[in-house]
C-alpha atoms as a PDB file:
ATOM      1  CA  UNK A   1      92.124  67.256  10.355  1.00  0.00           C
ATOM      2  CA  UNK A   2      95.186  67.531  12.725  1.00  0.00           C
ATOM      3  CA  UNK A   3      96.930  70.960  12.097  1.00  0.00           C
ATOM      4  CA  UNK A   4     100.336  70.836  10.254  1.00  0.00           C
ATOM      5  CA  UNK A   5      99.570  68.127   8.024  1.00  0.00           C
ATOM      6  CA  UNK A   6     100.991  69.204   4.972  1.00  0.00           C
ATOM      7  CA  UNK A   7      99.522  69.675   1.809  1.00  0.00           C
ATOM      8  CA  UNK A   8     103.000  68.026  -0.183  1.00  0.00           C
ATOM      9  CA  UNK A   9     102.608  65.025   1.589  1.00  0.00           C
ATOM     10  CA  UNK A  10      99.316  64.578   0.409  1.00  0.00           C
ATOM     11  CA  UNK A  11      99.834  64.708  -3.082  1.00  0.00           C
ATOM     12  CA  UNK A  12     103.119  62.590  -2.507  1.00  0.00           C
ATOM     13  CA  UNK A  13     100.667  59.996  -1.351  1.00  0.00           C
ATOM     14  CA  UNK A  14      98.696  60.061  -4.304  1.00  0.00           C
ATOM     15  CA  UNK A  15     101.260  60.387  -6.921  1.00  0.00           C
ATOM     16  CA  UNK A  16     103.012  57.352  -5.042  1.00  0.00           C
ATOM     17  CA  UNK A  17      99.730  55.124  -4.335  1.00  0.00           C
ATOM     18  CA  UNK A  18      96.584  56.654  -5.563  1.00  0.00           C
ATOM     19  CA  UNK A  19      94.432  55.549  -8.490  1.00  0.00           C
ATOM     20  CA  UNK A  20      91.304  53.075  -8.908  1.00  0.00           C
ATOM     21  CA  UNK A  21      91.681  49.102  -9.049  1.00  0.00           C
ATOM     22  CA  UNK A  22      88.456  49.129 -11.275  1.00  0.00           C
ATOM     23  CA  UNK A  23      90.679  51.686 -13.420  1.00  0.00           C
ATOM     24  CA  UNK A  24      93.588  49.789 -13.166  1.00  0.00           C
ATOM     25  CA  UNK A  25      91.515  46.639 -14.618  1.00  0.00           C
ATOM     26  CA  UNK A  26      90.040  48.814 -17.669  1.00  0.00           C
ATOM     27  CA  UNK A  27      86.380  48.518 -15.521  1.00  0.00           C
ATOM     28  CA  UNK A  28      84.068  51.804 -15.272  1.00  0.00           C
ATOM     29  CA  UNK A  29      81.301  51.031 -12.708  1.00  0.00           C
ATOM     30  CA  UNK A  30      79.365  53.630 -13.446  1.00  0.00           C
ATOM     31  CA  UNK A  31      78.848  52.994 -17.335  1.00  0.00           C
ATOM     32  CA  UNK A  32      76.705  50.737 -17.315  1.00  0.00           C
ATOM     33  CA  UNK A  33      75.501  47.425 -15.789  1.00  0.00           C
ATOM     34  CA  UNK A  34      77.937  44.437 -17.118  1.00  0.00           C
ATOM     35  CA  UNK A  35      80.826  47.183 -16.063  1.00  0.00           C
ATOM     36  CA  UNK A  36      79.232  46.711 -12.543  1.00  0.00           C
ATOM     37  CA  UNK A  37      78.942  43.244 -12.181  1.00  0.00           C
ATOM     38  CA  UNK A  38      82.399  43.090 -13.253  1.00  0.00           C
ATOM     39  CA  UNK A  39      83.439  45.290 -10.975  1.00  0.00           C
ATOM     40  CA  UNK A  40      81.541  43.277  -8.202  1.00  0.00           C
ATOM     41  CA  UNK A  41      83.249  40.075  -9.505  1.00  0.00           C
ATOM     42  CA  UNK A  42      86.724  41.426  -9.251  1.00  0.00           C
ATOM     43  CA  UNK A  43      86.011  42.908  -5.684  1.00  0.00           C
ATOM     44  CA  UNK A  44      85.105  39.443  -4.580  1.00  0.00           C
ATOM     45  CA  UNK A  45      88.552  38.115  -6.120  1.00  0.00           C
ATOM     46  CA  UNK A  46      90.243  40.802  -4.181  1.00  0.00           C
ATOM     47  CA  UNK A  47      88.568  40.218  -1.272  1.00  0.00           C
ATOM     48  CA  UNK A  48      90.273  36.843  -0.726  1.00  0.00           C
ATOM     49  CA  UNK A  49      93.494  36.922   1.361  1.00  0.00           C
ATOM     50  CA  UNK A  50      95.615  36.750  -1.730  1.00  0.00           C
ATOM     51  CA  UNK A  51      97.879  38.753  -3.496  1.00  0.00           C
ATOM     52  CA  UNK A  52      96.501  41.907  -5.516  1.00  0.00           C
ATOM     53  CA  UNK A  53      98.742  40.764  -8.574  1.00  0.00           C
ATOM     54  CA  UNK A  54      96.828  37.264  -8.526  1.00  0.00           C
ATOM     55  CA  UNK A  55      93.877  38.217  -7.815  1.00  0.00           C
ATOM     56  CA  UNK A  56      94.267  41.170 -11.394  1.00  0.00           C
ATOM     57  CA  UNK A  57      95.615  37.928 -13.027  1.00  0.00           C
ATOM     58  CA  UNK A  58      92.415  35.517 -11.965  1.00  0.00           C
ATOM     59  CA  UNK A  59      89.791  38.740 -13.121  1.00  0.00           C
ATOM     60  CA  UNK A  60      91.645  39.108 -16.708  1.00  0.00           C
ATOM     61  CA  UNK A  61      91.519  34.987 -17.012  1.00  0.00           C
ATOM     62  CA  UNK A  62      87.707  35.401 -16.359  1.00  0.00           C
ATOM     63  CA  UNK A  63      87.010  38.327 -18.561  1.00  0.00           C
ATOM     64  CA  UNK A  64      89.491  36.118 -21.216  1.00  0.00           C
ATOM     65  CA  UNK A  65      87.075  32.831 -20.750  1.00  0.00           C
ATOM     66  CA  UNK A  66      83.939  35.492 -20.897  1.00  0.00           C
ATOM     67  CA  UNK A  67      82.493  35.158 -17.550  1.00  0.00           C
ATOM     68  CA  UNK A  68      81.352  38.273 -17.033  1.00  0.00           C
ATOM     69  CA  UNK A  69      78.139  37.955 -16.049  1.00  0.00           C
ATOM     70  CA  UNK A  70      76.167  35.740 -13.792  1.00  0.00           C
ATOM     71  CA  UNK A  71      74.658  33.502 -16.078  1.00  0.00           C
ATOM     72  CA  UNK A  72      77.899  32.770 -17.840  1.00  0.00           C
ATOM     73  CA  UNK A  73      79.686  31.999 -14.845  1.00  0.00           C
ATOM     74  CA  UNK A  74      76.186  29.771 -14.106  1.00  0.00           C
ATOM     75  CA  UNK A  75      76.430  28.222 -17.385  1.00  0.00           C
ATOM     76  CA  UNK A  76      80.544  27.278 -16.832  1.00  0.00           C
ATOM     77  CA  UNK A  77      79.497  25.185 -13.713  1.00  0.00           C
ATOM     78  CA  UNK A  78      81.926  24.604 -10.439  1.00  0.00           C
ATOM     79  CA  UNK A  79      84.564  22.258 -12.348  1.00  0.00           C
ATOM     80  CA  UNK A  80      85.045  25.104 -14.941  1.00  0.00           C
ATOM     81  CA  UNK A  81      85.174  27.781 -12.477  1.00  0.00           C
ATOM     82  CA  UNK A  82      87.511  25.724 -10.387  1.00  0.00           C
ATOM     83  CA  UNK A  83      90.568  25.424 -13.089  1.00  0.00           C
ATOM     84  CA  UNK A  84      90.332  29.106 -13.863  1.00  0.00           C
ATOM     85  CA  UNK A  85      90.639  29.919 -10.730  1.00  0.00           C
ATOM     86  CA  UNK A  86      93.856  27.366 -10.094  1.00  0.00           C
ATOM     87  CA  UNK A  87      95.418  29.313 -13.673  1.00  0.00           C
ATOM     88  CA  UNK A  88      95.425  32.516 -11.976  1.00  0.00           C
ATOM     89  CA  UNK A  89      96.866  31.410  -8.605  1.00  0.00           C
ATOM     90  CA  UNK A  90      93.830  30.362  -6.130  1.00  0.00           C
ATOM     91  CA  UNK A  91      94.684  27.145  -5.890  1.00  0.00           C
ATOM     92  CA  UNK A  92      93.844  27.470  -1.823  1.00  0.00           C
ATOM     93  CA  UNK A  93      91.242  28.931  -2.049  1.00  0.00           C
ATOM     94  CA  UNK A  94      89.904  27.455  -5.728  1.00  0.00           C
ATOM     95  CA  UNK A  95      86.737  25.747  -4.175  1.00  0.00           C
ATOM     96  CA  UNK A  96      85.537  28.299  -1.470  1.00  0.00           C
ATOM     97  CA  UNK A  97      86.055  30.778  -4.129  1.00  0.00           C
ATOM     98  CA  UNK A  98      83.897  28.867  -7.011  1.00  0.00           C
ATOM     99  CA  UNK A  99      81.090  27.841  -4.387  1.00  0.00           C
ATOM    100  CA  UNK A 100      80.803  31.588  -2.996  1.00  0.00           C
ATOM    101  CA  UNK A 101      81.179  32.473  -6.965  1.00  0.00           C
ATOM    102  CA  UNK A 102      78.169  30.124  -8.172  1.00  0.00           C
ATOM    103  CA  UNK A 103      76.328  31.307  -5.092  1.00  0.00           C
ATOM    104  CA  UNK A 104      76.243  34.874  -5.733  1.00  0.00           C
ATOM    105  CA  UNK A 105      75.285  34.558  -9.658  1.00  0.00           C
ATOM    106  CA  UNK A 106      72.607  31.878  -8.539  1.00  0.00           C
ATOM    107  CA  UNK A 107      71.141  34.484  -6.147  1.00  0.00           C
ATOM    108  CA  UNK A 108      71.501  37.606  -8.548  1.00  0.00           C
ATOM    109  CA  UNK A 109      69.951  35.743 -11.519  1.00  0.00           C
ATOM    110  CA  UNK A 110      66.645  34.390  -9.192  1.00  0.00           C
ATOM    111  CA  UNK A 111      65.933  37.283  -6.926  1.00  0.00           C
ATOM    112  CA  UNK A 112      67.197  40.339  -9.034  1.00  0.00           C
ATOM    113  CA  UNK A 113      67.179  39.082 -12.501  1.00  0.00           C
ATOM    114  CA  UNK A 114      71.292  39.534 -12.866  1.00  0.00           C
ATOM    115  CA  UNK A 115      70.679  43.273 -12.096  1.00  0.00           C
ATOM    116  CA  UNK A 116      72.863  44.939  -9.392  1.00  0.00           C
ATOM    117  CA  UNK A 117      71.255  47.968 -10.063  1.00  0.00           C
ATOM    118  CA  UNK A 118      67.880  46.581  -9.750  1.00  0.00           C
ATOM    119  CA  UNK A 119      69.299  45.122  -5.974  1.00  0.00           C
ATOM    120  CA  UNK A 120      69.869  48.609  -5.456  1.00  0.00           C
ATOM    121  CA  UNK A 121      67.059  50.002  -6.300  1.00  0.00           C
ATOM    122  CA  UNK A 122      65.102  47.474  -3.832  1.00  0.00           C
ATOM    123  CA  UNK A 123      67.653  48.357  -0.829  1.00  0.00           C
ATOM    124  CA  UNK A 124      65.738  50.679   1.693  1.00  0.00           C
ATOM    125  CA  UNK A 125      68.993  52.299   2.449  1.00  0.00           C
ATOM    126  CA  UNK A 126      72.686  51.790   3.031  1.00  0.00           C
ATOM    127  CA  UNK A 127      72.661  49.263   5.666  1.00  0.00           C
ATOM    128  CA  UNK A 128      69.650  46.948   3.608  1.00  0.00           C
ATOM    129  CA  UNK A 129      71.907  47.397   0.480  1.00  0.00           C
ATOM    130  CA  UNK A 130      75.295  46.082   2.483  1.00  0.00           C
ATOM    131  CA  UNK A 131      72.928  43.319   3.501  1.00  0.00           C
ATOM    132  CA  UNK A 132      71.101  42.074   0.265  1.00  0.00           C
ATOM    133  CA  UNK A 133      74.782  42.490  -1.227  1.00  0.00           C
ATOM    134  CA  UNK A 134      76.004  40.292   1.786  1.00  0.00           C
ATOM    135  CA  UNK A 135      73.021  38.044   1.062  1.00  0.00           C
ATOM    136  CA  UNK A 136      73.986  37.246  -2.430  1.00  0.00           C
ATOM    137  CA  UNK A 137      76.518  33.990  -0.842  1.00  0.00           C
ATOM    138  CA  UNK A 138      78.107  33.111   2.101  1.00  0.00           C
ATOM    139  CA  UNK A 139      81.827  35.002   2.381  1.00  0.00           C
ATOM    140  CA  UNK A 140      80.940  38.589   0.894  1.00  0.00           C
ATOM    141  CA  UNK A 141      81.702  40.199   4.138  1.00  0.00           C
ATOM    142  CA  UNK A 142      82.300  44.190   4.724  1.00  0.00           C
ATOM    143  CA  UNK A 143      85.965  43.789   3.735  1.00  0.00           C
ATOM    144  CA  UNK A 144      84.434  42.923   0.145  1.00  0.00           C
ATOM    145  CA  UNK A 145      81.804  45.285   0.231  1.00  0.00           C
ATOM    146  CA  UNK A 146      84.269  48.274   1.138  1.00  0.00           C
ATOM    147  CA  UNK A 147      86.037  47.451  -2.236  1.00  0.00           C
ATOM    148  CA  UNK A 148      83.367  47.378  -4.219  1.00  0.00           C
ATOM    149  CA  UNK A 149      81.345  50.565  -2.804  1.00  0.00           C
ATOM    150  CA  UNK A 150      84.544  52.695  -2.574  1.00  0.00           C
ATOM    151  CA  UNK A 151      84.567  52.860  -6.312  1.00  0.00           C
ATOM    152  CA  UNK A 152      81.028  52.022  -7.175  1.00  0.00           C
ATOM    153  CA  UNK A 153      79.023  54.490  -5.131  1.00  0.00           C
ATOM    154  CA  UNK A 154      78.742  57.175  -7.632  1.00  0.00           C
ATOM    155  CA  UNK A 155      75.904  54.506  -9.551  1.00  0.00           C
ATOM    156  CA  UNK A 156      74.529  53.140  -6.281  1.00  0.00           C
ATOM    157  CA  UNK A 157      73.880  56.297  -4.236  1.00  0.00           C
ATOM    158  CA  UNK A 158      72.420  54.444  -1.286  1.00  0.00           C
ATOM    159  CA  UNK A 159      75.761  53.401  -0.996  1.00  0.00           C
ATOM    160  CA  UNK A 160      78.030  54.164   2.491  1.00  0.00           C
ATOM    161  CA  UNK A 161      81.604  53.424   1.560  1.00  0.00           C
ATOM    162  CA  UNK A 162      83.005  53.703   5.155  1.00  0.00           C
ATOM    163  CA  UNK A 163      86.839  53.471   5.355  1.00  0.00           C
ATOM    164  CA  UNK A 164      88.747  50.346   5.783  1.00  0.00           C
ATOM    165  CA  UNK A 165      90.873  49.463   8.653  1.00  0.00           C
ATOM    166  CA  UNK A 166      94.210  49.952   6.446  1.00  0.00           C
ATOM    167  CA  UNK A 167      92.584  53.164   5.340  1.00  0.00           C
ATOM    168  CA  UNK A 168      91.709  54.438   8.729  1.00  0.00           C
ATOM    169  CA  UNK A 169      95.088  53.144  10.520  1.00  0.00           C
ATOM    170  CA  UNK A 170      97.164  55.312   7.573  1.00  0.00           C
ATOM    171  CA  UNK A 171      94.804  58.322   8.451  1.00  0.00           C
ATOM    172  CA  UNK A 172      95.869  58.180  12.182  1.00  0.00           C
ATOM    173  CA  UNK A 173      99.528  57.787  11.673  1.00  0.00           C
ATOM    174  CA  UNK A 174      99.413  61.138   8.816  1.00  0.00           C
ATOM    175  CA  UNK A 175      96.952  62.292  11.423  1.00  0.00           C
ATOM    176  CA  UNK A 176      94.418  63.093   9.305  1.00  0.00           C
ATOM    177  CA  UNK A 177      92.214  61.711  12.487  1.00  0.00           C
ATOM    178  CA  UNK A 178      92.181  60.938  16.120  1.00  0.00           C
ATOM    179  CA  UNK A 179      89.292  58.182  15.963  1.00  0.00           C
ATOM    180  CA  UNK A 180      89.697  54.557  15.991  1.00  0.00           C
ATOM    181  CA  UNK A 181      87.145  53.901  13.617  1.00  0.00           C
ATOM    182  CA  UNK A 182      85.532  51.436  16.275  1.00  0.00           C
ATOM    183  CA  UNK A 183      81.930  52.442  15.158  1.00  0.00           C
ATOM    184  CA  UNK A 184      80.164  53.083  12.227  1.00  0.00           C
ATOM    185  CA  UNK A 185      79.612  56.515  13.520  1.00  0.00           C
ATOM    186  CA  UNK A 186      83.229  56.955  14.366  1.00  0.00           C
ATOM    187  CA  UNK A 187      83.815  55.626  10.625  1.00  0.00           C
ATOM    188  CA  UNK A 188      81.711  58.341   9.209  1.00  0.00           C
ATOM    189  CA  UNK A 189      83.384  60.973  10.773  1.00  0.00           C
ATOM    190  CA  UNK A 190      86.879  59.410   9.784  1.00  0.00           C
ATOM    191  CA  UNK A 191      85.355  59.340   5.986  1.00  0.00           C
ATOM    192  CA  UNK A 192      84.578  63.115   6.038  1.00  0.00           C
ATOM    193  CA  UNK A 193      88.003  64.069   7.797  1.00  0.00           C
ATOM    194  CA  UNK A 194      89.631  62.607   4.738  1.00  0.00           C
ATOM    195  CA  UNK A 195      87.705  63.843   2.002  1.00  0.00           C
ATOM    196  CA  UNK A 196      88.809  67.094   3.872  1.00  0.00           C
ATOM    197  CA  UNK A 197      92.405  66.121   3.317  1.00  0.00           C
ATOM    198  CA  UNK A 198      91.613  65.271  -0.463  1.00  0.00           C
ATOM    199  CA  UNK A 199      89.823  68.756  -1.032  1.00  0.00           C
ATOM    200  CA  UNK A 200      92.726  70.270   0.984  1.00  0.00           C
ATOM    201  CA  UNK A 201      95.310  68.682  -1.456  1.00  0.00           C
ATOM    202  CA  UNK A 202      93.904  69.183  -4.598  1.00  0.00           C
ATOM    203  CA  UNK A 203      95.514  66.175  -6.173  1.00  0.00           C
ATOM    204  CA  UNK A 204      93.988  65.236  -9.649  1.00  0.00           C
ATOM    205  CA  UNK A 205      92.545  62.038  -8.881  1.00  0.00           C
ATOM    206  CA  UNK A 206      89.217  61.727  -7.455  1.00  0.00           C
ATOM    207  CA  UNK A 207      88.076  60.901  -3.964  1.00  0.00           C
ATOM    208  CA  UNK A 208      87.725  57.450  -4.158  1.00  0.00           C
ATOM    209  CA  UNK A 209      91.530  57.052  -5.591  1.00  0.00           C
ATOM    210  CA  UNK A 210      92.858  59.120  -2.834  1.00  0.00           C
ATOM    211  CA  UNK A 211      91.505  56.340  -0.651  1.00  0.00           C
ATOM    212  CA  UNK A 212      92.965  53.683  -2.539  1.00  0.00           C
ATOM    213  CA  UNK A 213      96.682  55.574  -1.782  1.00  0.00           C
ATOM    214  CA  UNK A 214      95.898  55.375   2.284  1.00  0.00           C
ATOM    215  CA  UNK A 215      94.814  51.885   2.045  1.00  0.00           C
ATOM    216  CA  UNK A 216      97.815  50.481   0.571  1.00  0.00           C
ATOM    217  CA  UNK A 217     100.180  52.756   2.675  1.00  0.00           C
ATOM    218  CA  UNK A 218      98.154  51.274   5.561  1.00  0.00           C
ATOM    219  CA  UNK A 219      98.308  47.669   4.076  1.00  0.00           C
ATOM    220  CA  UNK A 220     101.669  48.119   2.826  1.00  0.00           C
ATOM    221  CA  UNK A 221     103.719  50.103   5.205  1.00  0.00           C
ATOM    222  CA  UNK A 222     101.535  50.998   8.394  1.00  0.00           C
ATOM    223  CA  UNK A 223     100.542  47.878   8.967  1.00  0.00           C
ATOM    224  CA  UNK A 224     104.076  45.981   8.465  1.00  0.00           C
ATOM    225  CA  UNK A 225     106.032  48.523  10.444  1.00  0.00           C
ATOM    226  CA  UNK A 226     108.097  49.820   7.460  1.00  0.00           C
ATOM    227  CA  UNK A 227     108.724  53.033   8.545  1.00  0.00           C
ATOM    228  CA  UNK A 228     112.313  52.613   7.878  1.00  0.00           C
ATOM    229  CA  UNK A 229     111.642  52.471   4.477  1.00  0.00           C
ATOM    230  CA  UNK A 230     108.339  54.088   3.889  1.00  0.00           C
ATOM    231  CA  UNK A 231     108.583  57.164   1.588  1.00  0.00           C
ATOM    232  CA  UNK A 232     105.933  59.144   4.010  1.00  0.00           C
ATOM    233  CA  UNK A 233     107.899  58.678   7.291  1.00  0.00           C
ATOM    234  CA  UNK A 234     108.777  62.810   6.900  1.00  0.00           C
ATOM    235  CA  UNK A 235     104.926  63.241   7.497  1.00  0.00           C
ATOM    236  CA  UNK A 236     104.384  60.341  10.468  1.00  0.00           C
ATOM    237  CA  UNK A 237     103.075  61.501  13.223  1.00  0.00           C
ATOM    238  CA  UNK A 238     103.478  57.879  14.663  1.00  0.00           C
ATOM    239  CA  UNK A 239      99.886  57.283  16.044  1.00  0.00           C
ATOM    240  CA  UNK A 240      98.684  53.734  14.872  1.00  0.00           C
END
């Protein structure tokens, strides 16, 4: 970690922005499986370039209509999947999303028997499991995975969460790190350099939460040039 980074602005960061999306949707991963298939369901939805507030509205229609699992959302077929989807604000994205949706249920059901953890347990390692994951249906990319493994790794320990590119590019400007994040070894390092800065702050939330608070001050502020009005410019160190 850079020197002088203080310890107030860390826990201003996570009293501003910290906390899980899984928690934020009532979801525990790590209790059990249905609480990790939703979990993998709503990191789909938020992996779509959408807003976060449609894509909480669109998971709380589908747990409402009780398609929590793959076989229900199998059993509601594209048409139904489609007008959910419209209700909670997809409407550009309604098909892709109900394809890639059918898809990955289709593929869970036949070659894991519905069972995430079972997928899991199958992986040979981090990289296999980002790839039978990524296998499940076209468009589950890394930006997809890295929401669902941030706050799913404590019940898939194969699992390599490696920062985001929002997370990373808040790290550099509170410089928490000097790297780029260009490779996955790069991203490793950049992982460990801010669960330094969590242990350093001693905030209440856990790891995975603190990471939440430097993606959306990347997303939110970093990203759109908001320093103006960003409530960490006192702790900017201006590297992007």
């Amino acid at each position: 970690m850079v020197k002088g980074l203080k310890v107030e602005g860390l826990r201003l960061l996570a009293g501003k922005l910290g906390g899980l999306y899984s928690g934020r949707l009532g979801l525990k991963p790590s209790s059990g499986e249905n609480q990790l298939f939703q979990w993998f369901l709503a990191s789909i939805l938020f992996g779509a370039p959408i807003f976060e507030g449609t894509a909480e509205k669109t998971f709380k229609l589908f747990q409402a209509e009780r398609l929590t699992s793959p076989r229900k959302i199998l059993e509601a077929g594209w048409n139904r999947l489609v007008e959910v989807l419209d209700a909670g604000g997809y409407t550009r994205y309604d098909f892709k999303t109900a394809d890639k949706l059918l898809e990955m249920a289709g593929n869970l059901e036949r070659l894991y028997g519905g069972s995430l953890l079972k997928l899991h347990r199958e992986a040979s390692g981090s990289l296999d499991l980002e790839e039978k994951l990524k296998g499940l249906a076209k468009g589950i990319g890394f930006g997809t995975l890295q929401i669902f493994l941030r706050e799913a790794y404590e019940v898939l320990p194969k699992a390599e969460p490696l920062p985001s590119r929002y997370e990373v590019l808040a790290a550099r400007k509170l410089g928490i790190t000097g790297l780029k994040g260009e490779t996955r070894g790069e991203l490793k390092r950049i992982l460990g350099q801010i669960a330094e800065a969590w242990r350093r702050s001693r905030v209440e939330i856990g790891l995975p939460g603190f990471r939440v608070a430097l993606l959306r001050l990347g997303r939110d502020y970093c990203r759109k040039e908001r320093c103006k009005t960003c409530f960490m410019a006192s702790y900017c160190q201006g590297s992007g």
